[in-house]
N, C-alpha and C. Protein backbone atom coordinates (compact mmCIF):
# COMPACT_ATOMS: atom_id res chain seq x y z
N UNK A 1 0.95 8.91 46.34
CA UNK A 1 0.83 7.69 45.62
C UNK A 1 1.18 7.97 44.15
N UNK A 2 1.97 6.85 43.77
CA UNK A 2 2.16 7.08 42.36
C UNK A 2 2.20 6.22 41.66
N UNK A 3 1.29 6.60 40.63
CA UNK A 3 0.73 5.80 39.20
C UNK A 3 1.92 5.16 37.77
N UNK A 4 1.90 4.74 37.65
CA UNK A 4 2.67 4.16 36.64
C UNK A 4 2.14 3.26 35.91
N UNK A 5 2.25 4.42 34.10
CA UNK A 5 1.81 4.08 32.99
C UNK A 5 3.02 3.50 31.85
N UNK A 6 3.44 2.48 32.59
CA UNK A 6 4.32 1.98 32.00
C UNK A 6 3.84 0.76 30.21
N UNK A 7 4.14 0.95 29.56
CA UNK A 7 3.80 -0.29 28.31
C UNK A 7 5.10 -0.18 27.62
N UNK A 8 5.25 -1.58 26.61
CA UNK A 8 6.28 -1.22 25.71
C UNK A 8 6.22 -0.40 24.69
N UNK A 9 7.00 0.23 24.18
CA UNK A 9 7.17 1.16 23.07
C UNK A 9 6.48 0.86 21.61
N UNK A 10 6.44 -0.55 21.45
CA UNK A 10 5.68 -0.76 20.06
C UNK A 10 4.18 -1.04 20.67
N UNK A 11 3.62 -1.23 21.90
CA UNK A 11 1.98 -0.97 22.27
C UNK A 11 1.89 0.66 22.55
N UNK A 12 2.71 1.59 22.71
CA UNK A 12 2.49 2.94 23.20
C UNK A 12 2.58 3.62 21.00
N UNK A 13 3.28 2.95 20.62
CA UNK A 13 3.08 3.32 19.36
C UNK A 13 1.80 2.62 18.37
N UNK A 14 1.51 1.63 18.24
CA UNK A 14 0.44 1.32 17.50
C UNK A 14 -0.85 1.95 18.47
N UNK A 15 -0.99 2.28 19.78
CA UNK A 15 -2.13 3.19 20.34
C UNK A 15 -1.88 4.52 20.33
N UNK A 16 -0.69 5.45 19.68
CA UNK A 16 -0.73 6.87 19.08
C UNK A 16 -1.22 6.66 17.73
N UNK A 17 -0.90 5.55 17.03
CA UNK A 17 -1.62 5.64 15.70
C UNK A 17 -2.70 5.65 15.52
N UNK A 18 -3.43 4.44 16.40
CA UNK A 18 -4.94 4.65 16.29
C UNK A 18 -5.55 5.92 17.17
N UNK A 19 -4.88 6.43 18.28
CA UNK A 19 -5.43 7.31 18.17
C UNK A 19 -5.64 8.57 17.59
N UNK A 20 -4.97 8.65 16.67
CA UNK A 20 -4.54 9.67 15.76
C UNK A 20 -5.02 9.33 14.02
N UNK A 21 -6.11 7.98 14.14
CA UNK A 21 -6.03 7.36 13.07
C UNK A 21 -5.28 7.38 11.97
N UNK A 22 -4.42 7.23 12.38
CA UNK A 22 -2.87 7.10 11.33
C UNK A 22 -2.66 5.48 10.85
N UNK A 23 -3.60 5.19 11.07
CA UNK A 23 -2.66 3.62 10.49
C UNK A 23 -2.80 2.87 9.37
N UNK A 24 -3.81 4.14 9.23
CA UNK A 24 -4.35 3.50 7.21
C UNK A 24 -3.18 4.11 6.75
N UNK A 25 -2.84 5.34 6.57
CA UNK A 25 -1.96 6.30 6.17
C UNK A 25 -0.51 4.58 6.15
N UNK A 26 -0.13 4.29 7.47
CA UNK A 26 1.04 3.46 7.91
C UNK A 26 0.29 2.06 6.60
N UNK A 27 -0.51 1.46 6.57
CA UNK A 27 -0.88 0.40 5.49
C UNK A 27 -0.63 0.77 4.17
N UNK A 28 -1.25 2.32 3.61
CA UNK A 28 -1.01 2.70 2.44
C UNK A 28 0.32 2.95 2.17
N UNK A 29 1.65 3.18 2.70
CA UNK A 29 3.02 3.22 2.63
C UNK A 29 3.53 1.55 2.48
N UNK A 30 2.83 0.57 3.08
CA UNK A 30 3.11 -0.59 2.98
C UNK A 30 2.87 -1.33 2.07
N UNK A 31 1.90 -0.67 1.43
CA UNK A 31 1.36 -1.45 0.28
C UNK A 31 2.27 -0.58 -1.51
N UNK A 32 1.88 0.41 -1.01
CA UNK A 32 2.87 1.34 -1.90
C UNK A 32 4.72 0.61 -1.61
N UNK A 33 5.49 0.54 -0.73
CA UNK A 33 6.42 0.00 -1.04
C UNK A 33 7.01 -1.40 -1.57
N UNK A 34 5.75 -2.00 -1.16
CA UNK A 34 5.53 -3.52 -2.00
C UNK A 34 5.18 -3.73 -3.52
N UNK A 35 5.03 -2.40 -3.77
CA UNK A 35 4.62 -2.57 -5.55
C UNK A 35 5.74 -3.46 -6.14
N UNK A 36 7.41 -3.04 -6.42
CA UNK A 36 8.06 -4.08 -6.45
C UNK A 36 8.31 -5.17 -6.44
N UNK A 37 8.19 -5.77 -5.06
CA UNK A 37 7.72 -7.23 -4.77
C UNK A 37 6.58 -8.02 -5.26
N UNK A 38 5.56 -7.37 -5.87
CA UNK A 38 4.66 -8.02 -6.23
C UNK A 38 4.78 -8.32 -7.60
N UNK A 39 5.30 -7.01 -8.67
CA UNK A 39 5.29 -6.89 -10.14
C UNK A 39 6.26 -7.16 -10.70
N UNK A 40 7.37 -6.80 -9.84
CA UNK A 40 8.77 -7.46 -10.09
C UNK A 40 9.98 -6.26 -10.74
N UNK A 41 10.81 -6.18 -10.78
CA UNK A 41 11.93 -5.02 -10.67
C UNK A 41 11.63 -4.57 -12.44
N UNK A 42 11.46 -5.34 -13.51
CA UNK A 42 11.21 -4.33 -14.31
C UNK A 42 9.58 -3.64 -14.56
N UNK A 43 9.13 -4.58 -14.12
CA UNK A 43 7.88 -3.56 -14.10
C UNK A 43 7.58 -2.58 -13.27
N UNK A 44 8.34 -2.31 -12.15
CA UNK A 44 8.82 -1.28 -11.29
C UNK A 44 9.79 0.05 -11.67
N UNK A 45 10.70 -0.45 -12.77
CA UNK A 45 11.49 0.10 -13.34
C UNK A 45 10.84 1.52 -14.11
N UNK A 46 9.58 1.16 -15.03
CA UNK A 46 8.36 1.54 -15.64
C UNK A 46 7.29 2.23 -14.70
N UNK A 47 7.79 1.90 -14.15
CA UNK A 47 6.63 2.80 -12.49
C UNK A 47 6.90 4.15 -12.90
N UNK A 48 6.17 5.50 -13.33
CA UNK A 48 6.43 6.61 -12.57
C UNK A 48 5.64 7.21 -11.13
N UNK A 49 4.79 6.77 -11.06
CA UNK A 49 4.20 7.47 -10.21
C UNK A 49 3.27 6.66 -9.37
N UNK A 50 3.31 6.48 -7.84
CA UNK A 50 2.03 5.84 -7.29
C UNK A 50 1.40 6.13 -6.07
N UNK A 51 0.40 6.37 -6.17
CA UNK A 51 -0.54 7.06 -4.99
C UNK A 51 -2.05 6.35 -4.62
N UNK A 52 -2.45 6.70 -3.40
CA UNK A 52 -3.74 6.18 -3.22
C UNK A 52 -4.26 7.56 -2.78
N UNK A 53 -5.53 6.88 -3.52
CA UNK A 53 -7.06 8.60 -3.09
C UNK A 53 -8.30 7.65 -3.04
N UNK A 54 -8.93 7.58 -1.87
CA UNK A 54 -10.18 7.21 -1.81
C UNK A 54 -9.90 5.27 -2.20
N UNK A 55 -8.94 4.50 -1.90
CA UNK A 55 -9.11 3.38 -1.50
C UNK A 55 -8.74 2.68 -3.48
N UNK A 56 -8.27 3.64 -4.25
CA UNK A 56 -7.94 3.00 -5.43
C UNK A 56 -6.53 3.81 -5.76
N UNK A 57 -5.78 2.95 -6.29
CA UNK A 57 -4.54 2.82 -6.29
C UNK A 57 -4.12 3.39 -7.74
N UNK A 58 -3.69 4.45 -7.73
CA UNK A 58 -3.29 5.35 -9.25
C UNK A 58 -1.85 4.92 -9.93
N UNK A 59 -1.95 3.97 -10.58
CA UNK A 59 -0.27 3.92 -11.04
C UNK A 59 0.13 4.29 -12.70
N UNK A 60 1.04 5.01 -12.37
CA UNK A 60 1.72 5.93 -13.44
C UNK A 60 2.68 5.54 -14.52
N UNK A 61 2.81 4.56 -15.71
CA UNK A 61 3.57 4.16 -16.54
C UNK A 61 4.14 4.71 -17.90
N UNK A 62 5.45 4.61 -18.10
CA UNK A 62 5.99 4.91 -19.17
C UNK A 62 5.64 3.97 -20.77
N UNK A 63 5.05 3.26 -20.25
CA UNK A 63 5.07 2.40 -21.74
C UNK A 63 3.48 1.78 -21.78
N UNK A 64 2.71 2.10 -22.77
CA UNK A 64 1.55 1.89 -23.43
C UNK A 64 1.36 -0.05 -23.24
N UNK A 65 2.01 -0.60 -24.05
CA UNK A 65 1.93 -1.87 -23.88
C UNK A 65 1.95 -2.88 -22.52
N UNK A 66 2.80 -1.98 -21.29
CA UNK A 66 2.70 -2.75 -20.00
C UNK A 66 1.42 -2.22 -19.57
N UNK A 67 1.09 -1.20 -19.54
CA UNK A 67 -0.43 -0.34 -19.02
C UNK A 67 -1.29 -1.56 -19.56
N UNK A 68 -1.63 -2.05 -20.31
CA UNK A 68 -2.30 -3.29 -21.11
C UNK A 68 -2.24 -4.10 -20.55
N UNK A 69 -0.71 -4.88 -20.68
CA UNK A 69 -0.78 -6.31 -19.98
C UNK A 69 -1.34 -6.00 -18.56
N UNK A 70 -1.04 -4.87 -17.48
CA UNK A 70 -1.19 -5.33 -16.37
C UNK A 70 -2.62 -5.05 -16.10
N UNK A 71 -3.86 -4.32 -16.91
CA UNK A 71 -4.80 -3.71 -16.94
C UNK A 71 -5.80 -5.97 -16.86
N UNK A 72 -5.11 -6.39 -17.67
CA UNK A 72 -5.30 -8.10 -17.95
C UNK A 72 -5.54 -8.88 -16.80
N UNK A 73 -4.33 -8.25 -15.40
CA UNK A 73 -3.42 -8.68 -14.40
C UNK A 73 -4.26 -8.31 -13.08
N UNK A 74 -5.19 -6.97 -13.47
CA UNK A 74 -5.63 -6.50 -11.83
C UNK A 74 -5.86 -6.96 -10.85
N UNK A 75 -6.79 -7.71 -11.05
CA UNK A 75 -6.99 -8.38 -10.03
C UNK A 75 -6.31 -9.04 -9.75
N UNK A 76 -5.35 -9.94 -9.78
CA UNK A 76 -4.34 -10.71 -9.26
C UNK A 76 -3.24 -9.41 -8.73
N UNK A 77 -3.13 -8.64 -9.28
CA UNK A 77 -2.11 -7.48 -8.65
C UNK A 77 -3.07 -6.98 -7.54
N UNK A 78 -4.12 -6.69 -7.31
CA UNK A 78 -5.09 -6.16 -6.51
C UNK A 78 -4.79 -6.80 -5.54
N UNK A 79 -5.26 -8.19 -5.26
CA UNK A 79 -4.97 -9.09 -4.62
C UNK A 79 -3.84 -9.53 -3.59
N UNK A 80 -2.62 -9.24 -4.57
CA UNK A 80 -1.55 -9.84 -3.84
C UNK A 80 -1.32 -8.24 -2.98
N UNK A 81 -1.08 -7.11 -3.36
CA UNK A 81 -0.72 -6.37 -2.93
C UNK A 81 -1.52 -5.76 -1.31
N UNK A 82 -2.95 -6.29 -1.81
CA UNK A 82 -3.19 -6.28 0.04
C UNK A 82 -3.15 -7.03 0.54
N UNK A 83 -2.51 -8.34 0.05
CA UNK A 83 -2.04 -9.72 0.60
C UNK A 83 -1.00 -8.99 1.45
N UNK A 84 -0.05 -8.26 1.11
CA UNK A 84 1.27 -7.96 1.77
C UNK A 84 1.02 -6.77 3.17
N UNK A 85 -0.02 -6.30 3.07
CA UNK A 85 -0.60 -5.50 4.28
C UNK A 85 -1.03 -6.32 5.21
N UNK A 86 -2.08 -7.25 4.53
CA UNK A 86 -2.41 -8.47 5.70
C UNK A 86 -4.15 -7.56 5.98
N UNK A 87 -4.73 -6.48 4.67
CA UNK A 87 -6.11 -6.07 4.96
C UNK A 87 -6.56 -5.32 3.79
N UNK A 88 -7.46 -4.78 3.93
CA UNK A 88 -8.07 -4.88 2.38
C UNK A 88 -7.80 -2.89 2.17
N UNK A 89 -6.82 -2.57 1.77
CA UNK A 89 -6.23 -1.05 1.66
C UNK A 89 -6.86 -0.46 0.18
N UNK A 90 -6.80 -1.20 -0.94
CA UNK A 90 -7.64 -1.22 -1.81
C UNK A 90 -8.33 -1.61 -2.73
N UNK A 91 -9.35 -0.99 -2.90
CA UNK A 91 -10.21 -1.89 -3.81
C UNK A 91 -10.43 -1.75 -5.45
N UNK A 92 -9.49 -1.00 -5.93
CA UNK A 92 -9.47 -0.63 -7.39
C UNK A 92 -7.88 -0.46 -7.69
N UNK A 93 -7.89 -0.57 -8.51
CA UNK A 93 -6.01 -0.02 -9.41
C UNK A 93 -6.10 0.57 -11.04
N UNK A 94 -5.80 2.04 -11.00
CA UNK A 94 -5.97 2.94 -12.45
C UNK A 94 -4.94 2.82 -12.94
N UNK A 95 -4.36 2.53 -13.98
CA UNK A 95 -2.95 2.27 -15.11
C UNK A 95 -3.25 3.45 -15.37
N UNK A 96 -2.09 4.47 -15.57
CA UNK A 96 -2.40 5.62 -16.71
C UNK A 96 -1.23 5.56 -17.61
C-alpha cells in the first residue's frame, strides 16, 4: 500500500517555515525591503544601514536633520511599515 503526501509547493513551503520557525526572519526581510515604499526614494537614498534585534528596528542615517524630522514621524513610520507585513514585526524604530 502506498501513501501519498502530496500538497502544493507554496503549503509544503509556508509548513517548512513554520516548522523551522523561519517566518519572522521571512516578515523581517519584508518589512526591511519596504522601507522605501513607505519613506520614499530620497529618504531611502539617506538610509545607511537597517536591521532588526529584539523587535525594534535600527536605522542608520547620513544626515542629522532627517534623523529629526523622522524621529517627529515614528509612529506613523512604525505603523505603516507593519502595515506592509500585514502583523506587528515591530514595536520600536532607533534613528542613529
Amino acid at each position: 500500500m502506498s501513501t501519498h503526501n502530496e500538497q502544493p509547493l507554496e503549503g509544503a513551503i509556508k509548513a517548512f517555515l513554520r516548522y523551522y520557525n523561519l517566518e519572522h526572519r521571512i516578515d523581517e526581510m519584508k518589512l526591511i525591503n519596504g522601507w522605501e515604499s513607505v519613506v520614499g526614494p530620497m529618504i531611502a537614498k539617506h538610509t545607511m544601514d537597517l536591521h532588526i534585534q529584539r523587535k525594534t528596528l535600527y536605522v542608520k542615517l547620513d544626515s542629522d536633520a532627517l534623523r529629526n524630522e523622522l524621529s517627529y514621524a515614528r509612529s506613523l513610520v512604525l505603523k505603516n511599515l507593519n502595515d506592509i507585513v500585514g502583523t506587528t514585526v515591530i514595536t520600536d524604530i532607533v534613528f542613529r
